[in-house]
Protein backbone atom coordinates (compact mmCIF):
# COMPACT_ATOMS: atom_id res chain seq x y z
CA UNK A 1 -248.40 -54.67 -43.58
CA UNK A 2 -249.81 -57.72 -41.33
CA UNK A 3 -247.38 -57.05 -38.99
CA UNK A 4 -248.69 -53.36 -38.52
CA UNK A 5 -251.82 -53.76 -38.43
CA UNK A 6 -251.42 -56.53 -35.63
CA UNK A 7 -249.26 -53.86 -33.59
CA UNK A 8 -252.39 -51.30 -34.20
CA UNK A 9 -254.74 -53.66 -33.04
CA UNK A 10 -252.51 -54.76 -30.17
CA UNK A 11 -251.87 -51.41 -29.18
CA UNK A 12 -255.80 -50.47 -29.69
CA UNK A 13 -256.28 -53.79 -27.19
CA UNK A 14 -254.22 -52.16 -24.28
CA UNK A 15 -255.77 -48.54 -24.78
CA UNK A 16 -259.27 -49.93 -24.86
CA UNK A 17 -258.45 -52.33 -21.33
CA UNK A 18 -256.74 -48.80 -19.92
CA UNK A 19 -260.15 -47.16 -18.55
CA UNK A 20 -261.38 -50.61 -16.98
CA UNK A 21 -258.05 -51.13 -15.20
CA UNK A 22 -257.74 -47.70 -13.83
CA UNK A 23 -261.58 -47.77 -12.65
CA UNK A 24 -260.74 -50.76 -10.54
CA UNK A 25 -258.00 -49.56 -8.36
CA UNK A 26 -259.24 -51.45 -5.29
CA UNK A 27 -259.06 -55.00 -7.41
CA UNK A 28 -255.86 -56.49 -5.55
CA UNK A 29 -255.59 -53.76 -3.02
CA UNK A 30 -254.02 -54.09 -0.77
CA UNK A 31 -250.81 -56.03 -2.22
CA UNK A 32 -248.20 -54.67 0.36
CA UNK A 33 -248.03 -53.47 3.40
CA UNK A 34 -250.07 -50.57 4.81
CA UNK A 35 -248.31 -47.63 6.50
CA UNK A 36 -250.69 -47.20 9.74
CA UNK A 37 -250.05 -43.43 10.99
CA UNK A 38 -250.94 -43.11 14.78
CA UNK A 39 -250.07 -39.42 15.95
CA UNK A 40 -249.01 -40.49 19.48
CA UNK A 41 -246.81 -41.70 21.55
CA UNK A 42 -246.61 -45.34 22.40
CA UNK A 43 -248.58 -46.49 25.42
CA UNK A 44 -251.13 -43.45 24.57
CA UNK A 45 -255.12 -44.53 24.41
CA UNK A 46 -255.01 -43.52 21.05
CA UNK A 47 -252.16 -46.04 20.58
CA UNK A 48 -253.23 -48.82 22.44
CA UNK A 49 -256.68 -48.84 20.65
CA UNK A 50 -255.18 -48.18 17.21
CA UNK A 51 -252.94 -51.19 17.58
CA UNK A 52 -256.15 -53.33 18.20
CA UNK A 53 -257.37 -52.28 14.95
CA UNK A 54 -254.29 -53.01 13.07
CA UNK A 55 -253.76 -56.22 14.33
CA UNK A 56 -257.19 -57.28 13.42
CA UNK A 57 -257.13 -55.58 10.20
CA UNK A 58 -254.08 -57.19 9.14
CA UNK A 59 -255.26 -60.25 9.83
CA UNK A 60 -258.25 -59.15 7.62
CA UNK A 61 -256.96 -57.81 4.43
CA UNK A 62 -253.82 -60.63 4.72
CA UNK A 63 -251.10 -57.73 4.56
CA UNK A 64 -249.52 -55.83 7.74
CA UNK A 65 -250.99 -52.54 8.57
CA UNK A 66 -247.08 -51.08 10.30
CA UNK A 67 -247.71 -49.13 12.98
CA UNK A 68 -245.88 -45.61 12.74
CA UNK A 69 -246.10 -43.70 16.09
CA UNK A 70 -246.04 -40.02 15.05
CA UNK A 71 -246.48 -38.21 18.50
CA UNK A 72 -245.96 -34.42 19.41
CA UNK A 73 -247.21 -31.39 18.89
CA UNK A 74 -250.81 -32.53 19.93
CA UNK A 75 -250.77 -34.68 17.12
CA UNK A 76 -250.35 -32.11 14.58
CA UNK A 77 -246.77 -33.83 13.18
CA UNK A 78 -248.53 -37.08 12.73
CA UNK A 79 -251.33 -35.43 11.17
CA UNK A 80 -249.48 -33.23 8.66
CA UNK A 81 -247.18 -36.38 7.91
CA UNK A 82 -250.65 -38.34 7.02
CA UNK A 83 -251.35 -35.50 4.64
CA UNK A 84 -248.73 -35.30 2.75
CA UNK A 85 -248.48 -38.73 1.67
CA UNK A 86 -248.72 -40.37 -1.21
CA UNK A 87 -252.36 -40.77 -2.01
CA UNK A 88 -252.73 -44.31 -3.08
CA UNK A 89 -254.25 -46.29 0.05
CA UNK A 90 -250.97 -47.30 1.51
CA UNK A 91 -251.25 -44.84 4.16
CA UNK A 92 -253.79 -44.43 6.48
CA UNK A 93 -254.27 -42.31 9.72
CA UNK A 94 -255.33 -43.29 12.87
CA UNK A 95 -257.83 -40.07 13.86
CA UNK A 96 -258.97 -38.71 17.32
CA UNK A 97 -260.10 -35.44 18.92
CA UNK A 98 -257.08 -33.79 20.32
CA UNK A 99 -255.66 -33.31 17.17
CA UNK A 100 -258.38 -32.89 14.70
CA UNK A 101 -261.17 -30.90 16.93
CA UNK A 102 -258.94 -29.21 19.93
CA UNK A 103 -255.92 -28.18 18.18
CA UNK A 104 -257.37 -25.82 15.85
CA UNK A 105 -258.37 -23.66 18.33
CA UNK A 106 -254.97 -23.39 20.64
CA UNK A 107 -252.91 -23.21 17.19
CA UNK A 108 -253.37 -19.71 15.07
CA UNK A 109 -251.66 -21.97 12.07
CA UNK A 110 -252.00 -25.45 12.00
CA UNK A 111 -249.95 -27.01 9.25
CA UNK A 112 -252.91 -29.15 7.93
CA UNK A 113 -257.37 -28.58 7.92
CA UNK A 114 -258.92 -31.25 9.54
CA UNK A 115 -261.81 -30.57 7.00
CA UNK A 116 -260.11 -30.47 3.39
CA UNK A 117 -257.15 -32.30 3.51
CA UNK A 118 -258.24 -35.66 4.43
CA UNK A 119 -260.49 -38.24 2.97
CA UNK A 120 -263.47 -39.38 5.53
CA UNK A 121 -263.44 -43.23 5.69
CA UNK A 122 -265.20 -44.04 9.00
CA UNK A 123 -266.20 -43.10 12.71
CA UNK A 124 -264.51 -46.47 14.50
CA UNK A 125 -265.72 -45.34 18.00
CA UNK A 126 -266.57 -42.75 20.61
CA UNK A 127 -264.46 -43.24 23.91
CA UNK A 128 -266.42 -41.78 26.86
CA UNK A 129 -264.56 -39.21 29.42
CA UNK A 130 -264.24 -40.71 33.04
CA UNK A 131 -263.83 -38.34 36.00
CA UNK A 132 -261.39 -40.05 38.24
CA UNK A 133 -260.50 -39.27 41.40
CA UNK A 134 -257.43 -40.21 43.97
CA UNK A 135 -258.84 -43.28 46.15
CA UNK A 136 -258.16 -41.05 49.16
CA UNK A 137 -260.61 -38.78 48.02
CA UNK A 138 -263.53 -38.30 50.17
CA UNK A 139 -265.94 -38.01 47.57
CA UNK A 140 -267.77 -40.91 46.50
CA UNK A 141 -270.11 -39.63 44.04
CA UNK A 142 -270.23 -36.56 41.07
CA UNK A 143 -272.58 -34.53 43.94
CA UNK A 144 -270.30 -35.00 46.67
CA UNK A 145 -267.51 -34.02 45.06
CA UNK A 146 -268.65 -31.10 43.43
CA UNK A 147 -269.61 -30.13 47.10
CA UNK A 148 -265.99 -31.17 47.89
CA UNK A 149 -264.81 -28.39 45.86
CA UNK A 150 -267.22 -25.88 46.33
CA UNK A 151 -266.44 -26.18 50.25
CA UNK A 152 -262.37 -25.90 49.33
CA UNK A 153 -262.38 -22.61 46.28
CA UNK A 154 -259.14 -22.73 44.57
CA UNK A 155 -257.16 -25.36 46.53
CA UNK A 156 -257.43 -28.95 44.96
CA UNK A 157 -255.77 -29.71 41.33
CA UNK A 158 -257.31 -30.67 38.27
CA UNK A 159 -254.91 -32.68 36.46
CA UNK A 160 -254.90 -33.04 32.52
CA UNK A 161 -252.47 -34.23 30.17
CA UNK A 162 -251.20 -30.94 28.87
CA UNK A 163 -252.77 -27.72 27.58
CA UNK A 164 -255.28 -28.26 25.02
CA UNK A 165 -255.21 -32.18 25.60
CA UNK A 166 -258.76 -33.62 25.69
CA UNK A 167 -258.79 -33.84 29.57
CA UNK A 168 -257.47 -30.71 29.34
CA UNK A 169 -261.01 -29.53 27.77
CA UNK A 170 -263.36 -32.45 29.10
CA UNK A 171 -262.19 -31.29 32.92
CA UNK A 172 -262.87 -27.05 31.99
CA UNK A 173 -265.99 -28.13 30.84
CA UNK A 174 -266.82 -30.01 33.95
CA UNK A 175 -265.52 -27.32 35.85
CA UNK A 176 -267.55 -24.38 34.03
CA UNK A 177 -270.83 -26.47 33.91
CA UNK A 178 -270.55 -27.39 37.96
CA UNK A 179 -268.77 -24.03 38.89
CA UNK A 180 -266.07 -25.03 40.19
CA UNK A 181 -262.70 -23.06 41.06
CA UNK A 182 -260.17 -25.57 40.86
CA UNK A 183 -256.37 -25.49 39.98
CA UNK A 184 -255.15 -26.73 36.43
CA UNK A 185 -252.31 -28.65 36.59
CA UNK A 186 -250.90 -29.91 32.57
CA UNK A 187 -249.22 -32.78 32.78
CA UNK A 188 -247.01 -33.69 29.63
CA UNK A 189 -249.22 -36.69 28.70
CA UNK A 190 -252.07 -39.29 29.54
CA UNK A 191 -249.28 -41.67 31.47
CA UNK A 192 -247.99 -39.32 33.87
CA UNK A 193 -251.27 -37.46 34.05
CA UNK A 194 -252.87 -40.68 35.76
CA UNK A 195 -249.80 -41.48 37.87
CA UNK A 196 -250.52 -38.11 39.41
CA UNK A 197 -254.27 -38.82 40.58
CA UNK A 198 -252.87 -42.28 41.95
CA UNK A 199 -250.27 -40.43 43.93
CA UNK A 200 -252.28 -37.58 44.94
CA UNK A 201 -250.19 -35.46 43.35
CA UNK A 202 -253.64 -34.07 41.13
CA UNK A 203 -256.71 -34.47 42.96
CA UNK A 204 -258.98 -34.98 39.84
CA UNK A 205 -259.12 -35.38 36.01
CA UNK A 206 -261.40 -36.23 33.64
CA UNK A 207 -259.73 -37.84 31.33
CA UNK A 208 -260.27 -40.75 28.55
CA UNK A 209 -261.61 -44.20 29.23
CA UNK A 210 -258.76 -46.03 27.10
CA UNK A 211 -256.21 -44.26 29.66
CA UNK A 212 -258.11 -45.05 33.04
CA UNK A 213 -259.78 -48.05 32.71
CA UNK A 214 -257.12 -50.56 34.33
CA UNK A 215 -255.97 -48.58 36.77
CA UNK A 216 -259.63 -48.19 37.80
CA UNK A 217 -259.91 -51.77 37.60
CA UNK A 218 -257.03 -52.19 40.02
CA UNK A 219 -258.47 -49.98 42.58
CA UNK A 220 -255.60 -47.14 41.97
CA UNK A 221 -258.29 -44.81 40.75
CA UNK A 222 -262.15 -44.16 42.17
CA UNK A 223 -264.07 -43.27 39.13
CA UNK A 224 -267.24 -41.16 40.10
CA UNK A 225 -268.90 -40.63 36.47
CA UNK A 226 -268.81 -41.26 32.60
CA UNK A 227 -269.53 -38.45 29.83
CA UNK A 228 -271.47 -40.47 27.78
CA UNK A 229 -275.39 -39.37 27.85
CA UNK A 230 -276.58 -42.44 29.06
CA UNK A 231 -275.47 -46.02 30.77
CA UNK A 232 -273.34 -48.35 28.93
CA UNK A 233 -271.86 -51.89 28.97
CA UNK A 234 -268.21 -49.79 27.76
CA UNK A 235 -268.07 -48.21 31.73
CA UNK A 236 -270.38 -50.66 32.94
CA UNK A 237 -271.89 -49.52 36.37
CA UNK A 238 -270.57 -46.23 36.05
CA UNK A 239 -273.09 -43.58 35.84
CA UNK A 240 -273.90 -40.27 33.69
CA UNK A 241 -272.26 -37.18 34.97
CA UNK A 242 -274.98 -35.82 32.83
CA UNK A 243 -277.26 -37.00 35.81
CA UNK A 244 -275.43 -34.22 38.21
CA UNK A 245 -274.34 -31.96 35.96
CA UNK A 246 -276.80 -30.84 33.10
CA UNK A 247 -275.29 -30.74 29.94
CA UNK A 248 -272.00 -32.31 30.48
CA UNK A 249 -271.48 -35.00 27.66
CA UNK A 250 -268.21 -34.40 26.09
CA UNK A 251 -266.69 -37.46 25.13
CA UNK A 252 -263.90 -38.48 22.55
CA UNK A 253 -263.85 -40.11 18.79
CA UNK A 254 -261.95 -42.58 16.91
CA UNK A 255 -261.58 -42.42 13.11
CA UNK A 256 -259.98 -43.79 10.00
CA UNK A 257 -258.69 -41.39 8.05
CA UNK A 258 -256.52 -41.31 4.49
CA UNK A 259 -254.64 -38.58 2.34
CA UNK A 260 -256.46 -36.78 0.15
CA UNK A 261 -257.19 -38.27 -3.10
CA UNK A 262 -257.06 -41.46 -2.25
CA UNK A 263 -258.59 -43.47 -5.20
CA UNK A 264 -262.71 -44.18 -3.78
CA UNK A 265 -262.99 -47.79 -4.46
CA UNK A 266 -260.09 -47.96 -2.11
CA UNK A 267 -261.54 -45.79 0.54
CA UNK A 268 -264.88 -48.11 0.09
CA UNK A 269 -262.86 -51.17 0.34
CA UNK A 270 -261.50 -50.02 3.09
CA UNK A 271 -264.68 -48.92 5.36
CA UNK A 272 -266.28 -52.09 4.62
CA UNK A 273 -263.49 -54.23 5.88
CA UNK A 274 -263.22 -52.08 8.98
CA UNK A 275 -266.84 -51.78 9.75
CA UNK A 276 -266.72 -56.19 9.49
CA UNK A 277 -263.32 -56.07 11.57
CA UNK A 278 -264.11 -53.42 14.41
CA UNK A 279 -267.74 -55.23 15.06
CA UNK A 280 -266.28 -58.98 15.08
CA UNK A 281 -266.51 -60.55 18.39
CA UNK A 282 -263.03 -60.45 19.56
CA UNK A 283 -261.62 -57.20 18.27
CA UNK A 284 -265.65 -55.91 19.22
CA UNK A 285 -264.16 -56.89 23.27
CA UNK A 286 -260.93 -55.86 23.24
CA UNK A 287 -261.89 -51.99 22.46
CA UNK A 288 -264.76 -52.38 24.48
CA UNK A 289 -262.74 -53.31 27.28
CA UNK A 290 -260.55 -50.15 26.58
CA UNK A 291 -263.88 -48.01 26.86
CA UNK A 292 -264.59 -47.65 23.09
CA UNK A 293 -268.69 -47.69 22.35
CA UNK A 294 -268.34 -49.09 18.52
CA UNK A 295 -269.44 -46.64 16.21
CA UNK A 296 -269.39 -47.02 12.37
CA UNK A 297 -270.78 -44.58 9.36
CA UNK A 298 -270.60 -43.31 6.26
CA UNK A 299 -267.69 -40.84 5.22
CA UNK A 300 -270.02 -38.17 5.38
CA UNK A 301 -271.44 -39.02 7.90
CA UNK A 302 -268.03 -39.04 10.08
CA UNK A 303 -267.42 -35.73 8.06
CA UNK A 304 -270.46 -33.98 9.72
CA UNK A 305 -269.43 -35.34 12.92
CA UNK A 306 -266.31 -33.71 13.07
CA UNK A 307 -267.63 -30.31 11.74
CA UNK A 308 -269.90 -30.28 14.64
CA UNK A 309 -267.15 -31.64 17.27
CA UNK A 310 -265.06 -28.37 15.88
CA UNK A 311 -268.32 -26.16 16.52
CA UNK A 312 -268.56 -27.54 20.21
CA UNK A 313 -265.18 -27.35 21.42
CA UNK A 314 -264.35 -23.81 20.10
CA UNK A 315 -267.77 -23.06 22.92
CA UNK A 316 -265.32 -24.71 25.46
CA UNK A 317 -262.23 -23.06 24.32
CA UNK A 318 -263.95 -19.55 24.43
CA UNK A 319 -265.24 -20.41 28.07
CA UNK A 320 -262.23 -21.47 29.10
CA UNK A 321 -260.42 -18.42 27.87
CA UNK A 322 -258.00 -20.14 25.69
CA UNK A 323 -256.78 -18.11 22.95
CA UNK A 324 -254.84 -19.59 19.96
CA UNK A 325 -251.22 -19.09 19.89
């Protein structure tokens, strides 16, 4: 009899300690290694910014956030691979606008909602649009070249890095806002996109920051203006297109993402250590240096932010005449 009442009590022990254990799922998280989804190719902006993070939030949590390039399809494979994993915080998903806020309008059936199936962890950074031109260009400011255009209807190349690609929509908006009648030319990528405004091959882009930056640093590229609504030290000395062109301020996101259902204590665990990581000094210069203006918030805060990025870019795709297919 002793020994079954010391089994009950044993047994009423563990059953009692059950609901504290589970309520604490972000005690020793994380324990292993982190699978770090990036939908793009290596060498991408997306990729080169997202590896910044990881490295620094390795460092950070002491366990190795593995990098898993998921590229194609506008970033829909990556994405729907981010959504159907396992739930637990050992997946997370490097976000950004192509595939979350263009993609839904060019694609009638998109294998995933950018909406519902993901959980909101943070806004990491907006990354500013540069117009970039071919140094051979004689336009030296947003004015002249508009008037550059204007004076040549229909015969100089707007490069982007494919249909439905975020240059792809930052340069029709440009185009539509100025009135411009220039010649879209998709390129299958950011890489060879800016290889062909260095070589003349496209005239003009506007295109990411992350993408552009060295090469304008190295004189390969003239950059005439930035899409962010005012000046900042991220394209230092590059000003507003805003300034020219009323109403042009279509820039890019960065976001951390995870699969539904991830446990919240995780997912709070999580933005806090990303909010101290991405803000630290050193990790703060290295995407700053890629043209990413810092940006943290709440989940639903980021949530809101991509409802309304959705809402804006279906304007563009409708006034650009792009139907979903």
């Amino acid at each position: 009899m002793k020994t079954h009442q010391l089994l009950l009590s044993a047994l009423a022990l563990l059953v009692s300690a059950g609901p504290g254990l589970a309520a604490d799922p972000a005690k020793n998280y994380p324990d292993k290694p982190v699978r770090f989804i990036i939908p793009n190719t290596p060498g991408a902006s997306v990729d080169v910014t997202g590896r910044i993070y990881a490295t620094a939030m390795s460092e950070a949590v002491a366990q190795q956030l593995v990098v898993d390039n998921r590229g194609g399809a506008g970033g829909a494979i990556g994405m729907e691979i981010g959504k159907l994993a396992v739930a637990d915080g050992y997946t997370l998903i490097w976000a950004s606008t192509a595939a979350m806020t263009i993609r839904p309008h060019i694609v009638k059936k998109l294998p995933y909602d950018p909406i519902k199936d993901y959980e909101f962890i943070t806004l990491v950074g907006i990354t500013p649009n540069v117009l970039v031109v071919n140094p051979k260009t004689p336009a030296k400011t947003v004015r002249e070249f508009v008037d550059w255009i204007k004076a040549n209807p229909g015969k100089i190349n707007m490069g982007s890095a494919g249909t439905g690609s975020q240059s792809h929509f930052a340069g029709a908006k440009f185009a539509m806002l100025a009135g411009l009648d220039s010649v879209h030319v998709p390129y299958k990528g950011g890489g060879p996109l800016v290889a062909a405004v260095i070589s003349g091959e496209a005239s003009w882009a506007v295109g990411p920051a992350p993408a552009n930056m060295a090469q304008i640093k190295a004189g390969r590229l003239r950059v005439l203006g930035q899409s962010l609504p005012n000046n900042s030290p991220v394209v230092e000395g590059i000003p507003p297109i805003v300034n020219t062109i009323p109403g042009f301020t279509y820039s890019g996101w960065l976001g951390l993402l995870a699969p539904k259902g991830t446990p919240k204590p995780i997912l709070a665990k999580l933005r806090a250590a990303t909010i101290k990581v991405v803000n630290a000094p050193e990790t703060k210069k290295r995407l700053e240096e890629q043209g990413v203006l810092i940006t943290t918030s709440t989940p639903e805060e980021f949530r809101k932010y991509v409802q309304k990025e959705l809402i804006d870019t279906g304007k563009v795709a409708k006034a650009a005449g792009l139907q979903p297919e």
